[in-house]
Protein backbone atom coordinates (compact mmCIF):
# COMPACT_ATOMS: atom_id res chain seq x y z
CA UNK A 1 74.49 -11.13 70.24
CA UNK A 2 72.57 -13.43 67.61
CA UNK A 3 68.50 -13.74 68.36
CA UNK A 4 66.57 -16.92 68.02
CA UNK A 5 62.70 -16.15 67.98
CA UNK A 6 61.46 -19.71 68.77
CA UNK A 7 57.43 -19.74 67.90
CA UNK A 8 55.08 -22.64 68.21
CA UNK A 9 52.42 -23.11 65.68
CA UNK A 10 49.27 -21.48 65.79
CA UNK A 11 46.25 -23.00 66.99
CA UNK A 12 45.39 -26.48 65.04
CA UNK A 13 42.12 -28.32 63.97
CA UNK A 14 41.74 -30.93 67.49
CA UNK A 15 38.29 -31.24 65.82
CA UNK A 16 38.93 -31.58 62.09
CA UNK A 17 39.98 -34.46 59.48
CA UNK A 18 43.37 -34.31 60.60
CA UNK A 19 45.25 -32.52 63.78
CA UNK A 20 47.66 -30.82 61.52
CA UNK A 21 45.96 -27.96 59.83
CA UNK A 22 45.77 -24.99 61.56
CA UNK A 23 41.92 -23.74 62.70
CA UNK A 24 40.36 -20.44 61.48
CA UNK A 25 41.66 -19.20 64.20
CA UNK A 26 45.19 -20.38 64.36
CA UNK A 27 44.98 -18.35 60.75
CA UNK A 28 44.38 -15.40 62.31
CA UNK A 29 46.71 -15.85 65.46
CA UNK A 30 49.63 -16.41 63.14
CA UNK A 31 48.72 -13.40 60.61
CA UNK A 32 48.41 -11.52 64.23
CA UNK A 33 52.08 -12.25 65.19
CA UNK A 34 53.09 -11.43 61.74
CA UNK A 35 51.68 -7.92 61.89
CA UNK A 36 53.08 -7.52 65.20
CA UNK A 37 56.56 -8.35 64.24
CA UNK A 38 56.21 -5.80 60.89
CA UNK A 39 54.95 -3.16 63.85
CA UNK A 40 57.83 -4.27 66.10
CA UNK A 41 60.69 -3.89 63.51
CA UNK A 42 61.96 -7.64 63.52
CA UNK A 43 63.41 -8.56 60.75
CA UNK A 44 64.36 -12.10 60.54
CA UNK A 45 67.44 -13.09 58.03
CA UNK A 46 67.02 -16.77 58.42
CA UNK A 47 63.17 -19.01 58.53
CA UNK A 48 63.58 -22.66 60.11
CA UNK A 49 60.08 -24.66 60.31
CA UNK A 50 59.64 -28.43 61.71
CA UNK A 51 58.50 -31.12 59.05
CA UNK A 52 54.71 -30.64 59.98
CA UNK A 53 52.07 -28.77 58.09
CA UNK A 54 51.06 -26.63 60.92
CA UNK A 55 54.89 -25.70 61.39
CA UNK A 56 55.00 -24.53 57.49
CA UNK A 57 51.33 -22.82 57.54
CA UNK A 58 52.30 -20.53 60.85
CA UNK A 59 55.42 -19.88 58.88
CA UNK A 60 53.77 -18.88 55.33
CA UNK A 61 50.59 -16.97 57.41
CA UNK A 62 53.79 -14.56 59.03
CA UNK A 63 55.60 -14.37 55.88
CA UNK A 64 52.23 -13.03 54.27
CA UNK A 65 52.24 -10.16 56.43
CA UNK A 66 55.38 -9.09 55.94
CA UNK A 67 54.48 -9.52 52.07
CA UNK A 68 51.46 -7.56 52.38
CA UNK A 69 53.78 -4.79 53.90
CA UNK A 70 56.76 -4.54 51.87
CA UNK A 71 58.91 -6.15 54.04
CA UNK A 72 60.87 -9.49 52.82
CA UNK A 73 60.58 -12.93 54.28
CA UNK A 74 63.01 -15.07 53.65
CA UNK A 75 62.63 -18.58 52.23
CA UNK A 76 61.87 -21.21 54.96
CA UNK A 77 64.27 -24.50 55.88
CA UNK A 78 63.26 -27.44 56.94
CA UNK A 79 64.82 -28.96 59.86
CA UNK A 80 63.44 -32.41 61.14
CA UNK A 81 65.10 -32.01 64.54
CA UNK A 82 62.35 -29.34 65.40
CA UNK A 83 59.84 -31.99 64.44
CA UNK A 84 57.30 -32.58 67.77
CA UNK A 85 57.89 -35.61 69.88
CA UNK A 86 55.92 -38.88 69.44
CA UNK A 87 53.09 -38.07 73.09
CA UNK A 88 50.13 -38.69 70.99
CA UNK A 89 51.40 -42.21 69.79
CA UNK A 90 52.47 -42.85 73.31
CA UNK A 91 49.07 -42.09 74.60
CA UNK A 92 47.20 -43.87 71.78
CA UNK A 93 49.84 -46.89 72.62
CA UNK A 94 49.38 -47.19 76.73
CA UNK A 95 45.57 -46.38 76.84
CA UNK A 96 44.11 -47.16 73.27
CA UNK A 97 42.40 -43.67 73.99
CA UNK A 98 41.54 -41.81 70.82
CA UNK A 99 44.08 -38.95 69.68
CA UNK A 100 43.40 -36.13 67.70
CA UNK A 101 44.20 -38.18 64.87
CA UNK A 102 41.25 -40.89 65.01
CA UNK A 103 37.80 -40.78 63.82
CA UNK A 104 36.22 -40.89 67.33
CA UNK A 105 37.51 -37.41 67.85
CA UNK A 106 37.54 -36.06 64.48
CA UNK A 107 33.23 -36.03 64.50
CA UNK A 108 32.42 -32.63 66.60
CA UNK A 109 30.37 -32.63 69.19
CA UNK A 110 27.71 -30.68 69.38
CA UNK A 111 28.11 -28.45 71.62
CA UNK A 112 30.83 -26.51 73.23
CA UNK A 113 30.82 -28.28 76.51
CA UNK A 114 30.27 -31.62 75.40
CA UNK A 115 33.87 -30.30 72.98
CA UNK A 116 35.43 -29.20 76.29
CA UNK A 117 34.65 -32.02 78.14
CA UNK A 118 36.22 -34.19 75.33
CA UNK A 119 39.33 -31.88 75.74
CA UNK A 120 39.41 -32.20 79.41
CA UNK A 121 39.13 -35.97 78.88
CA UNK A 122 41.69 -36.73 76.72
CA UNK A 123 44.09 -33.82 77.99
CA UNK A 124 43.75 -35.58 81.24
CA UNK A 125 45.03 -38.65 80.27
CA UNK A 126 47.78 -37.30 77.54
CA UNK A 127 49.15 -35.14 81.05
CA UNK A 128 49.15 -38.54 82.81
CA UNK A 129 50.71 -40.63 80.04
CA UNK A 130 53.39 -38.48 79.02
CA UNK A 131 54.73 -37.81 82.29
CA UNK A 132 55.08 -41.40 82.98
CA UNK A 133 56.80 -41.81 79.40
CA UNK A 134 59.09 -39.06 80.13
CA UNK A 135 60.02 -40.41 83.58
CA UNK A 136 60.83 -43.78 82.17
CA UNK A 137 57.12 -45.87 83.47
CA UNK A 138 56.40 -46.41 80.27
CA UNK A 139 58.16 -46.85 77.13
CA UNK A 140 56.41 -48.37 73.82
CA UNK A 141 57.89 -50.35 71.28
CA UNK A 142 59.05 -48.85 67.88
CA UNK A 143 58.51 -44.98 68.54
CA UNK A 144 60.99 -42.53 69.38
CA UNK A 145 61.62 -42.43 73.09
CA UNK A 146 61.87 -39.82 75.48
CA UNK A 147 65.36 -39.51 76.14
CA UNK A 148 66.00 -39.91 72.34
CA UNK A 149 63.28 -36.90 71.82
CA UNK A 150 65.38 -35.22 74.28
CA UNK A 151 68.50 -35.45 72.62
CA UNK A 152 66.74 -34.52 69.04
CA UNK A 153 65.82 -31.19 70.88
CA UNK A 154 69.35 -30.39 72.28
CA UNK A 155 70.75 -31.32 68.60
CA UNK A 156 67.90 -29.11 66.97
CA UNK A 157 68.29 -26.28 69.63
CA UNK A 158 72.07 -26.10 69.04
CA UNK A 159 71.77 -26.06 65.29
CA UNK A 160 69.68 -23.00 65.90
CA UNK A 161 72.21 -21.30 67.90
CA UNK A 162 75.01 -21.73 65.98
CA UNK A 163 77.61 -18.37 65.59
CA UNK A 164 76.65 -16.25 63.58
CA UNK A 165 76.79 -12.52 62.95
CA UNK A 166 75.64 -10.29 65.95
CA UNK A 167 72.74 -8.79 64.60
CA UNK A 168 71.33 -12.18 62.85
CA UNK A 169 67.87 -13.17 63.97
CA UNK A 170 66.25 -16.66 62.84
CA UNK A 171 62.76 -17.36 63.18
CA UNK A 172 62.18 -21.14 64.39
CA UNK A 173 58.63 -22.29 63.87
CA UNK A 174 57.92 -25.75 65.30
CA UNK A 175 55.96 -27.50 68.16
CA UNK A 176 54.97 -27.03 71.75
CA UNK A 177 57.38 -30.37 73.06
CA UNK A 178 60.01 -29.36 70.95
CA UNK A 179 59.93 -25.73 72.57
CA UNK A 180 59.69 -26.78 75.90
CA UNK A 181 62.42 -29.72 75.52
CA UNK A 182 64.70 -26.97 73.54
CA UNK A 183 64.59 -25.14 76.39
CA UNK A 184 65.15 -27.53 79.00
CA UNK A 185 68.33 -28.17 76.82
CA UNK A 186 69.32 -24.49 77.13
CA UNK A 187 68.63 -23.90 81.25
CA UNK A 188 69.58 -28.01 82.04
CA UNK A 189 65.58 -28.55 83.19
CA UNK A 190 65.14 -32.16 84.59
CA UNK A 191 62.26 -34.70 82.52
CA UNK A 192 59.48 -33.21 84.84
CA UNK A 193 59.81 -29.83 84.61
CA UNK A 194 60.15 -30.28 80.63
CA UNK A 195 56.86 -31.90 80.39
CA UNK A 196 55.47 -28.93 83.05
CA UNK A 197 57.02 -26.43 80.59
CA UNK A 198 54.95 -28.12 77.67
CA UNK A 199 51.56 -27.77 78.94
CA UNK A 200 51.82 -23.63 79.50
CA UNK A 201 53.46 -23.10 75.95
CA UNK A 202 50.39 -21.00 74.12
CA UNK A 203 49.56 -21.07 70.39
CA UNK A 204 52.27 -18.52 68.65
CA UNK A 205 53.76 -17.99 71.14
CA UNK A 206 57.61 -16.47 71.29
CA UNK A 207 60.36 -17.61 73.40
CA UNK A 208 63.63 -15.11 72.28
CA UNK A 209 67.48 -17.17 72.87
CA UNK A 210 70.01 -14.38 72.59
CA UNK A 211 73.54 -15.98 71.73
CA UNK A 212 77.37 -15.49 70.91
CA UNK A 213 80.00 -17.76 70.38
CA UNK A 214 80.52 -17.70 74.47
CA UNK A 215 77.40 -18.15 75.83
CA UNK A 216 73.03 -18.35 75.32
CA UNK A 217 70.31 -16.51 77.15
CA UNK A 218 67.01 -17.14 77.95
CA UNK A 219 65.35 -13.52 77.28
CA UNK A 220 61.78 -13.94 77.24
CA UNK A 221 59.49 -16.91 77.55
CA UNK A 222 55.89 -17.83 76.21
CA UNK A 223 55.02 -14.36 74.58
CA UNK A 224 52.37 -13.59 72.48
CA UNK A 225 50.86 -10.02 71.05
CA UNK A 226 48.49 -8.50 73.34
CA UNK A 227 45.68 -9.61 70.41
CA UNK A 228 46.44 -13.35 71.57
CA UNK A 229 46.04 -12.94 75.39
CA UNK A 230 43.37 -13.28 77.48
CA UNK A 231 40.22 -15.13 76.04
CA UNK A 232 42.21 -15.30 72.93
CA UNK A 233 44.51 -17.37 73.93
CA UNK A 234 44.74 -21.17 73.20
CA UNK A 235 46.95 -24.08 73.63
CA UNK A 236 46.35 -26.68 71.45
C-alpha cells in the first residue's frame, strides 16, 4: 500500500506582525521532524504544501534536513484544497473579537500570563464560534462555509490518495482544520467531532493514510518525535 504522511505546520507567530510565519520555535519543531524522518528512513517521492507561508516554511525547514544529510527532497506542489478553512474570519465576523491577524493582538504582552490569558481568551471564543459555524448557527456572508470547507477537504484528501505505486509515500504539509476535516472525510466523522478533532491536532504533527486502489487506512494519528512531546509541545 501507498503512504500519505499528513503534517500540520509547525508552531506560528500568534504574537507577531502576521499569524503566518512560523515562531523560533516552530523552526526548530519542523527541522526536529525532519531529522527524525532522515533517522526513521522515510523517504518521501512526492511534497504537497497548502497555499500558506507556514505550510511552505514547515515544508522547506524538513527538506533542509534531509539536504544537510544527503538525502533528496523532492520539489514541493502546491495544492489549494489543503488550504485551512476560513474560523478566524468567522470569529472576527460573529464577535468583532481580534484574530491573530489584527493589531490588538499582534503588540505582546508583557508577560507570559497576561500572553496566556490572551490565548485562553480568544481560544475560548474561536472554540465557541466555530462550533456554532460548523453546526450551521451561524453562517457569514461572503466566506467559504463550512460544508463547502468540508467538501474542499474530501476533494483535497482524495487527491492525496490517489493510486499510485505501492511503495509511494507523499508528504502533505498543510493546516490543523484541513487535517482534522481530511480525516473526518476518510473515517465519515460528523461536523462535531471534526471541529473536536481540530483542537488536539499538535504543531508537526503526523497523521500516516495507508492506501490502494481498494481501500484507505487510518494508521496513526497526531504523532510527533519524542523531542516535540511533553512541555514541547504546542498547538497553535
Amino acid at each position: 500500500m501507498a503512504t500519505l504522511l499528513l503534517v500540520r505546520h509547525a508552531q506560528a507567530s500568534f504574537f507577531g506582525p502576521t499569524y503566518d510565519r512560523l515562531t523560533q520555535h516552530g523552526r526548530a519543531q519542523a527541522r526536529a521532524l525532519g531529522r527524525h524522518w532522515v533517522a526513521a528512513g522515510v523517504r518521501p517521492h512526492q511534497v504537497v504544501i497548502g497555499p500558506l507561508v507556514r505550510h511552505r516554511e514547515t515544508a522547506e525547514l524538513v527538506g533542509d534536513e534531509f539536504a544537510s544529510a544527503g538525502c533528496s527532497w523532492p520539489d514541493a506542489q502546491v495544492a489549494r484544497e489543503l488550504d485551512e478553512h476560513q474560523g478566524i474570519a468567522v470569529v472576527k465576523s460573529v464577535t468583532g473579537f481580534g484574530s491573530p491577524h489584527d493589531d490588538a493582538i499582534h503588540a505582546e504582552p508583557a508577560s507570559t500570563a497576561d500572553r496566556e490569558s490572551l490565548k485562553r481568551e480568544y481560544f475560548g471564543k474561536y472554540r465557541e464560534v466555530l462550533t456554532d459555524w460548523a453546526l450551521g448557527r451561524v453562517s457569514p456572508a461572503g466566506m467559504e462555509n463550512w460544508a463547502e470547507f468540508r467538501a474542499r477537504a474530501g476533494r483535497g484528501l482524495d487527491r492525496l490518495t490517489q493510486p499510485v505505486a505501492d511503495d509511494h509515500v507523499t508528504a502533505a504539509f498543510t493546516s490543523g482544520g484541513f487535517v482534522s476535516a481530511g480525516l473526518g472525510h476518510l473515517l465519515e466523522l460528523s461536523d462535531g467531532k471534526v471541529v473536536e478533532i481540530s483542537f488536539v491536532v499538535r504543531n508537526c504533527s503526523v497523521a500516516e493514510v495507508r492506501y490502494s486502489p481498494r481501500r484507505r487506512i487510518l494508521v496513526s494519528f497526531n504523532v510527533v518525535p519524542d523531542s516535540l512531546g511533553g512541555d514541547a509541545a504546542t498547538f497553535v
